[in-house]
PDB file of N, CA and C in Angstrom:
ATOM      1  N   UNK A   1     -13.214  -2.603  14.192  1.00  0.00           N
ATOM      2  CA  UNK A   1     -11.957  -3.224  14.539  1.00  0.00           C
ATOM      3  C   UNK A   1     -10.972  -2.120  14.918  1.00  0.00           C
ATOM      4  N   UNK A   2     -10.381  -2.275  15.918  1.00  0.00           N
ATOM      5  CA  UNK A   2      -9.287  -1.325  16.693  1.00  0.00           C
ATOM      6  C   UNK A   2      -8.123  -1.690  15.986  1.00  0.00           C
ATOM      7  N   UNK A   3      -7.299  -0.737  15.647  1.00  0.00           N
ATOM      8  CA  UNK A   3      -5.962  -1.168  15.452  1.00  0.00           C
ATOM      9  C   UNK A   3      -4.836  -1.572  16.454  1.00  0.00           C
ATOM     10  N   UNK A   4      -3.932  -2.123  16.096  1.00  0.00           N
ATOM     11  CA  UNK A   4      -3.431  -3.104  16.988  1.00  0.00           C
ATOM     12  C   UNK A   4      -2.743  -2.312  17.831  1.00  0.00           C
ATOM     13  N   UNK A   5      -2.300  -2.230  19.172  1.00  0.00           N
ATOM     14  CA  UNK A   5      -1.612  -1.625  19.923  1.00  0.00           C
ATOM     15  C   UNK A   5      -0.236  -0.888  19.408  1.00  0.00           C
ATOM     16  N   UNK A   6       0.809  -1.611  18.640  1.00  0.00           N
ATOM     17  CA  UNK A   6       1.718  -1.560  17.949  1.00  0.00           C
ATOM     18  C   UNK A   6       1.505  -2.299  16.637  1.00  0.00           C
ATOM     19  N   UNK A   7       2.735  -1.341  16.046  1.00  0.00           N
ATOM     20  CA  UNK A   7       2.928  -1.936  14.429  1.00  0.00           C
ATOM     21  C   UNK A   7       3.823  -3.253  14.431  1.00  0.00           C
ATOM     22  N   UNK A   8       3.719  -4.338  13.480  1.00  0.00           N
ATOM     23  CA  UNK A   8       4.190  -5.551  13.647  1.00  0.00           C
ATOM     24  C   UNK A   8       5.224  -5.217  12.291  1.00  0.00           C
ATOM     25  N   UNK A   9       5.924  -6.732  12.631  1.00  0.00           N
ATOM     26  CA  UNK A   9       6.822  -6.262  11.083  1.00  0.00           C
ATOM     27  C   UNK A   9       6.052  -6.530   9.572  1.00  0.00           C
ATOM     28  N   UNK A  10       4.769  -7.349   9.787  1.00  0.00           N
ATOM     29  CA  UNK A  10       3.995  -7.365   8.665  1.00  0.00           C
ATOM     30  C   UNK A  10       3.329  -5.393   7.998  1.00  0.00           C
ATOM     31  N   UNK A  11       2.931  -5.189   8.872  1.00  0.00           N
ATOM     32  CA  UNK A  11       2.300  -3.877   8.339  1.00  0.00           C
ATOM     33  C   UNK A  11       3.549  -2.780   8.097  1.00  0.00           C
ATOM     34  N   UNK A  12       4.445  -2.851   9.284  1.00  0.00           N
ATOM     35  CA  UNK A  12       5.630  -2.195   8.774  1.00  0.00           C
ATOM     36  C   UNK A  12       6.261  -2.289   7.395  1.00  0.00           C
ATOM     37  N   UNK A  13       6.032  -3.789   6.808  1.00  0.00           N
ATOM     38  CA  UNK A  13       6.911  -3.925   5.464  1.00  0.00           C
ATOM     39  C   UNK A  13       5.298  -3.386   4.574  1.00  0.00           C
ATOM     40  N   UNK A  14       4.590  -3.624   4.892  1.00  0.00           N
ATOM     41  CA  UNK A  14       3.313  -2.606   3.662  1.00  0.00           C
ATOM     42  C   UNK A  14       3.563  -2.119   3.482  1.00  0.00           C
ATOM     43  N   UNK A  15       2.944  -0.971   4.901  1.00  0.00           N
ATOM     44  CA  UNK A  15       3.312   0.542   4.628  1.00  0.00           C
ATOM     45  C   UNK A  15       4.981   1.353   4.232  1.00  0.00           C
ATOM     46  N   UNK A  16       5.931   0.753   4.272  1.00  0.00           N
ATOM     47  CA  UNK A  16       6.893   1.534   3.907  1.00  0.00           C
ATOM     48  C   UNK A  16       7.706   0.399   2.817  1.00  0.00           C
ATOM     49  N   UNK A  17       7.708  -0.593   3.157  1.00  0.00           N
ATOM     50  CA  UNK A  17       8.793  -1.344   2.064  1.00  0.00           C
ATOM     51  C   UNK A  17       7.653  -1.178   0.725  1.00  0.00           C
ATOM     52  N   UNK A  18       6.793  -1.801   0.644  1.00  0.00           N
ATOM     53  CA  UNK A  18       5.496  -1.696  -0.562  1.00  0.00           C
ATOM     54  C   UNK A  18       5.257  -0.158  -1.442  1.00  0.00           C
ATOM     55  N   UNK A  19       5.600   0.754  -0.766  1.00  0.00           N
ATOM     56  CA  UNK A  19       5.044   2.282  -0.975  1.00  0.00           C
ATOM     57  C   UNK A  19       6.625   2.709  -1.594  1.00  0.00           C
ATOM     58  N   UNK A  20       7.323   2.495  -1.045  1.00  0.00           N
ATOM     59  CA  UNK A  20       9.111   2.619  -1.390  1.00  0.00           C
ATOM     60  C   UNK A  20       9.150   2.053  -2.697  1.00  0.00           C
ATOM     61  N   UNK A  21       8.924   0.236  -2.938  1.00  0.00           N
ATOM     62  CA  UNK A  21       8.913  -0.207  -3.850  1.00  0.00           C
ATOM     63  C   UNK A  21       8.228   0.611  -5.021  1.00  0.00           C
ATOM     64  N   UNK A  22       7.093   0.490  -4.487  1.00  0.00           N
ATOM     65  CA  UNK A  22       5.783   1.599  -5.932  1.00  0.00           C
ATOM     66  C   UNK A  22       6.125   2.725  -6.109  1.00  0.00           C
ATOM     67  N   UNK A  23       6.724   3.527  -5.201  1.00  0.00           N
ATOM     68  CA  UNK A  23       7.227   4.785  -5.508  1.00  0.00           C
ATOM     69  C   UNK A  23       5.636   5.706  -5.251  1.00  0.00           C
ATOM     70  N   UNK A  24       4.471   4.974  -4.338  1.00  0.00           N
ATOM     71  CA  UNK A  24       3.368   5.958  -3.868  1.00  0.00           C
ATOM     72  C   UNK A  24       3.373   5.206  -2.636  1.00  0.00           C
ATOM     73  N   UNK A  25       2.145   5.169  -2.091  1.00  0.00           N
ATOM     74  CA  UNK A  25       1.235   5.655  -0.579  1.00  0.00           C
ATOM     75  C   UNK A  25       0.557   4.403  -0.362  1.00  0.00           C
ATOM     76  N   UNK A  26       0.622   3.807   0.708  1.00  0.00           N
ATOM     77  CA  UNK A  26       0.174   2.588   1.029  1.00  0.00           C
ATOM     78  C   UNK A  26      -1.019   3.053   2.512  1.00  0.00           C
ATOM     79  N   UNK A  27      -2.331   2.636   2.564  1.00  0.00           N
ATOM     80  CA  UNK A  27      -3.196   2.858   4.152  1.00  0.00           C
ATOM     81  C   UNK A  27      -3.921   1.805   4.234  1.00  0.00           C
ATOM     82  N   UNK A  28      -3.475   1.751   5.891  1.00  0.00           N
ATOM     83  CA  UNK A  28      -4.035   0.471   6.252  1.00  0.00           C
ATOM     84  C   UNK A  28      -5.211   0.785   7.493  1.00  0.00           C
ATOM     85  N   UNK A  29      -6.582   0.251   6.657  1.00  0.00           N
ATOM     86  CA  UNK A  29      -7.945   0.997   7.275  1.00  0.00           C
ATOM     87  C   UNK A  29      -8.227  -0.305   8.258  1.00  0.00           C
ATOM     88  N   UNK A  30      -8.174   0.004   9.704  1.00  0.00           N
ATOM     89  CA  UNK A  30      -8.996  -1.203  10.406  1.00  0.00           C
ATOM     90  C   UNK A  30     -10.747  -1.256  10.424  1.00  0.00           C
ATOM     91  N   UNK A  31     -11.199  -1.362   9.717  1.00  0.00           N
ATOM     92  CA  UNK A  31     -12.489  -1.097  10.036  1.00  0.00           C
ATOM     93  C   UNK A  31     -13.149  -2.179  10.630  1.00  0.00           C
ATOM     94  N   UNK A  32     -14.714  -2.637  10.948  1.00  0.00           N
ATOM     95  CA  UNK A  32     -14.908  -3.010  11.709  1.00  0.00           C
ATOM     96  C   UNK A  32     -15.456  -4.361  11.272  1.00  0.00           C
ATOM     97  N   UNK A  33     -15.333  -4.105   9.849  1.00  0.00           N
ATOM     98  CA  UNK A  33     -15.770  -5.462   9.029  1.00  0.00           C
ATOM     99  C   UNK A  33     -13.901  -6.521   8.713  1.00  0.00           C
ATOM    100  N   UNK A  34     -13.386  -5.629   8.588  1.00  0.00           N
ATOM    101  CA  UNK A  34     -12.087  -6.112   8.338  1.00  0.00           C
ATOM    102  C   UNK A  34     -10.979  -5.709   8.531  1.00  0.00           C
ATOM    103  N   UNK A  35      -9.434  -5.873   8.163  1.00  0.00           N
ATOM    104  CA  UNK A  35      -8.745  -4.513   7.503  1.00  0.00           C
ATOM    105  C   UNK A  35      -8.878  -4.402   6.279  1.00  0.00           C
ATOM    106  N   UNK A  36      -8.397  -3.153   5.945  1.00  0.00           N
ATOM    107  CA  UNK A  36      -8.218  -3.013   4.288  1.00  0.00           C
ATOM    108  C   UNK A  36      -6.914  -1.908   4.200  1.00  0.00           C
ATOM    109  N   UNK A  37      -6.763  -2.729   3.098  1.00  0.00           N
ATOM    110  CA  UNK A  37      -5.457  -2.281   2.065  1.00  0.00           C
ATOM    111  C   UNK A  37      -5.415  -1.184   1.059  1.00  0.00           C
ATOM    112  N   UNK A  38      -4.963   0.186   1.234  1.00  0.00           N
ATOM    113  CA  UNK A  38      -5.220   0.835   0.156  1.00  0.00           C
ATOM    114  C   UNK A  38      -3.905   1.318  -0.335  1.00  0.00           C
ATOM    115  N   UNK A  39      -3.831   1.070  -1.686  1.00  0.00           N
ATOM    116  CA  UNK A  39      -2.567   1.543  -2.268  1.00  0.00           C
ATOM    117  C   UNK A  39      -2.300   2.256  -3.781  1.00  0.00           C
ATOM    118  N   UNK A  40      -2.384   3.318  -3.681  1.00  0.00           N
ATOM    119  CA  UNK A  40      -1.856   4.730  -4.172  1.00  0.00           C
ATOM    120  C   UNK A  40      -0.617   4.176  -5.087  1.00  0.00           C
ATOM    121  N   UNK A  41      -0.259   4.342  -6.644  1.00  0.00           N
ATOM    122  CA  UNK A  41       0.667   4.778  -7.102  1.00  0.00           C
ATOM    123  C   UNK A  41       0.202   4.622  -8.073  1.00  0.00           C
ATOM    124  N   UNK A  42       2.146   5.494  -8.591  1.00  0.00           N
ATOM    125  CA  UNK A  42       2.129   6.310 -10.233  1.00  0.00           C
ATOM    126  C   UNK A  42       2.241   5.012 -11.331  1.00  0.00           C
ATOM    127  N   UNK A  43       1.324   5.079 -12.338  1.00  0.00           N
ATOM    128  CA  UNK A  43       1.442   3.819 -13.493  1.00  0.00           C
ATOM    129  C   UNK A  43       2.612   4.256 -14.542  1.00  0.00           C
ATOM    130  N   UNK A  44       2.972   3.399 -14.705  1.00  0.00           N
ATOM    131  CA  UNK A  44       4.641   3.477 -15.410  1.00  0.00           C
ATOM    132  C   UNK A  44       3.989   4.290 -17.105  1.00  0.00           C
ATOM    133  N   UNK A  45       5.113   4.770 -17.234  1.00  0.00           N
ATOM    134  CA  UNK A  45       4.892   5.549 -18.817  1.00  0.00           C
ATOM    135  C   UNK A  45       5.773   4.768 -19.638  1.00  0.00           C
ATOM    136  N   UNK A  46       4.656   4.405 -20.067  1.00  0.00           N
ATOM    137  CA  UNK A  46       5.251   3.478 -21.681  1.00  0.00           C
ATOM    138  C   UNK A  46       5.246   4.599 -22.786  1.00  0.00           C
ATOM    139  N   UNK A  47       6.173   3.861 -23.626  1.00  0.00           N
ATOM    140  CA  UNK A  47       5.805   4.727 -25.248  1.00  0.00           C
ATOM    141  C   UNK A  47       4.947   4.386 -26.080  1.00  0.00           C
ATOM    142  N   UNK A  48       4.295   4.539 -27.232  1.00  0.00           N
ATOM    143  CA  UNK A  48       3.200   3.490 -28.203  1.00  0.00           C
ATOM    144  C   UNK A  48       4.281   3.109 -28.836  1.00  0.00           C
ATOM    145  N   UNK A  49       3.380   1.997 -29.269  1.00  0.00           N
ATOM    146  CA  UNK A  49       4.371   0.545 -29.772  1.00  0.00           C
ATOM    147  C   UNK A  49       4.120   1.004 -31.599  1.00  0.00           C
ATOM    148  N   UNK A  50       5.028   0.672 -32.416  1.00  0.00           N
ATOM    149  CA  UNK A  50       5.253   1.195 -33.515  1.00  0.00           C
ATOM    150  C   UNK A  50       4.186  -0.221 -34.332  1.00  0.00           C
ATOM    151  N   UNK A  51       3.787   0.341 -35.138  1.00  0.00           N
ATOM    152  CA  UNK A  51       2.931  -0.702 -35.866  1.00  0.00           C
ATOM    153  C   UNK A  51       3.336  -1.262 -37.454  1.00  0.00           C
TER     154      UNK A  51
END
């Protein structure tokens, strides 16, 4: 699968509104079976919970 000539406002809000939000890295793979979605980020730091 070719990627699309231009970026639409769907992939535009992935890759940068989604990656902004998460605070990591959003890639969008056209391959030939599908697209795919890959998305990169940091998991929040909790404290341990007191028992």
């Amino acid at each position: 699968m070719q990627p699309p000539p231009r970026r639409g406002f769907g992939s535009r809000l992935i890759e940068r509104g989604l990656a902004h939000e998460l605070d990591g890295r959003v890639r969008l793979d056209y391959a030939s079976d599908g697209v795919v979605c890959e998305i990169d980020m940091p998991l929040p730091q909790t404290a341990p919970q007191p028992v």
